[in-house]
Protein backbone atom coordinates (compact mmCIF):
# COMPACT_ATOMS: atom_id res chain seq x y z
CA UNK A 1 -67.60 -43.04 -5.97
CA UNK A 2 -64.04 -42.59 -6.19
CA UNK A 3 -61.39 -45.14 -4.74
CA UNK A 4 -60.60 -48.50 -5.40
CA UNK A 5 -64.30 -49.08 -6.88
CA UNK A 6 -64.07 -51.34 -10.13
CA UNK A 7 -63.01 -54.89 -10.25
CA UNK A 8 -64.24 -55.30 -6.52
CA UNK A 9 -67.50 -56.31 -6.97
CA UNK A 10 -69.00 -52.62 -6.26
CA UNK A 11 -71.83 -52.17 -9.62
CA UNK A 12 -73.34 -55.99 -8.20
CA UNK A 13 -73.16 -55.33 -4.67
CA UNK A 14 -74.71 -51.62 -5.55
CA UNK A 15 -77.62 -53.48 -7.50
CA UNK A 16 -78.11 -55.80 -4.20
CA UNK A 17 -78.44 -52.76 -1.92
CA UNK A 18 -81.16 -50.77 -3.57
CA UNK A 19 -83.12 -53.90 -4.98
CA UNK A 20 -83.42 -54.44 -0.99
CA UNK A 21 -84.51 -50.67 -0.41
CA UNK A 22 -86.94 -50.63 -3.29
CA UNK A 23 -85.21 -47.85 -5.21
CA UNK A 24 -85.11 -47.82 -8.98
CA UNK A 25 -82.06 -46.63 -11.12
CA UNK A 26 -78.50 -48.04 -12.07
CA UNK A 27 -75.14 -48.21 -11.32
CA UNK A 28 -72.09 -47.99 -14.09
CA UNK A 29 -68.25 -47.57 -14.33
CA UNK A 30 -66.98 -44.47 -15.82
CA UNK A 31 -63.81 -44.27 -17.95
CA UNK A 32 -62.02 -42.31 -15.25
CA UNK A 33 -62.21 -45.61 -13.03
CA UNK A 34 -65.11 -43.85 -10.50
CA UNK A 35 -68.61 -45.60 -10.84
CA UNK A 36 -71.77 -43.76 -11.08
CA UNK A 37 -75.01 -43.96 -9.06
CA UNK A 38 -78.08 -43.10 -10.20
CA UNK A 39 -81.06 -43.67 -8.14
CA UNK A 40 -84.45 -42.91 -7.02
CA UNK A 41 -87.04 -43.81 -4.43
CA UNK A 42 -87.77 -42.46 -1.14
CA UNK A 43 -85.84 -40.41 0.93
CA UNK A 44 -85.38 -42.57 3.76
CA UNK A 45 -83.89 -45.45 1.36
CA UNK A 46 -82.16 -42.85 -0.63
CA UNK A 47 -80.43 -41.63 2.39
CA UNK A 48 -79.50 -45.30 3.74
CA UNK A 49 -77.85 -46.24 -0.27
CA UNK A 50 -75.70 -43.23 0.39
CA UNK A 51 -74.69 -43.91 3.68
CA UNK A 52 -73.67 -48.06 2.20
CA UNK A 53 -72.11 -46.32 -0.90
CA UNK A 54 -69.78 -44.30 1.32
CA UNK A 55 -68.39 -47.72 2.53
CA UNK A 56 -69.35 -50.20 -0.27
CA UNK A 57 -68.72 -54.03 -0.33
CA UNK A 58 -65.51 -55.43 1.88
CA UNK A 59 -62.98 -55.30 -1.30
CA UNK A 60 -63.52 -51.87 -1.90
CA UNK A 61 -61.80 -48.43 -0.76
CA UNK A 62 -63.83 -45.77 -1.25
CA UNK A 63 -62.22 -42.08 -0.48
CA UNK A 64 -65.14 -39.88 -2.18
CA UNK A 65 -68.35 -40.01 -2.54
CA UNK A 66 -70.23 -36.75 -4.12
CA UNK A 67 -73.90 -36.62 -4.12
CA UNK A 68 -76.41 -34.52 -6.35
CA UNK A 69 -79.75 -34.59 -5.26
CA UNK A 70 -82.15 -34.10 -8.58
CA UNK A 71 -85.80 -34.67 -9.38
CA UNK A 72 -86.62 -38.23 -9.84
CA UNK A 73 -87.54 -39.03 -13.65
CA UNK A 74 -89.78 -41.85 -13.62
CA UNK A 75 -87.60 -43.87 -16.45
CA UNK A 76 -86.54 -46.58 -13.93
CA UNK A 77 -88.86 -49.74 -13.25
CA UNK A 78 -85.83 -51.33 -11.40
CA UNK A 79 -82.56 -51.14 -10.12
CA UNK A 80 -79.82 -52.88 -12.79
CA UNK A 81 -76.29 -52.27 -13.93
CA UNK A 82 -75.87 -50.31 -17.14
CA UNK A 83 -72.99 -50.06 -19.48
């Protein structure tokens, strides 16, 4: 996500969201001052994180979100923030 997306509460709120929709994966801030989504779980719950992420929690602004899609690796038991 690109925007106003760190120091608005964006990786915790992330974390909140796909906890609720069962997905597993993490959410970090990159150097460049974007954050980074990683996440897996079913489609339908995929799809609604995405459509959340393109508006994220009230602080934020975000202008861009790109998405990948890639096959799920199996390394995630849960949904945290990583640094």
């Amino acid at each position: 996500m690109y925007g106003r997306v760190q120091g608005v509460g964006f990786r915790y709120s992330t974390v909140q969201r796909a906890q609720a929709l069962k997905l597993a994966g993490y959410v970090r801030n990159r150097p460049d001052g974007s954050v980074e989504v990683w996440a897996e779980g079913a489609d339908p719950a995929l799809d609604s994180l995405y459509a959340w992420l393109r508006r994220g929690p009230s602080m934020a602004r975000v202008d861009r979100v790109d998405r990948d899609d890639f096959a799920p690796t199996g390394n995630y038991r849960g949904f945290s923030v990583t640094y």
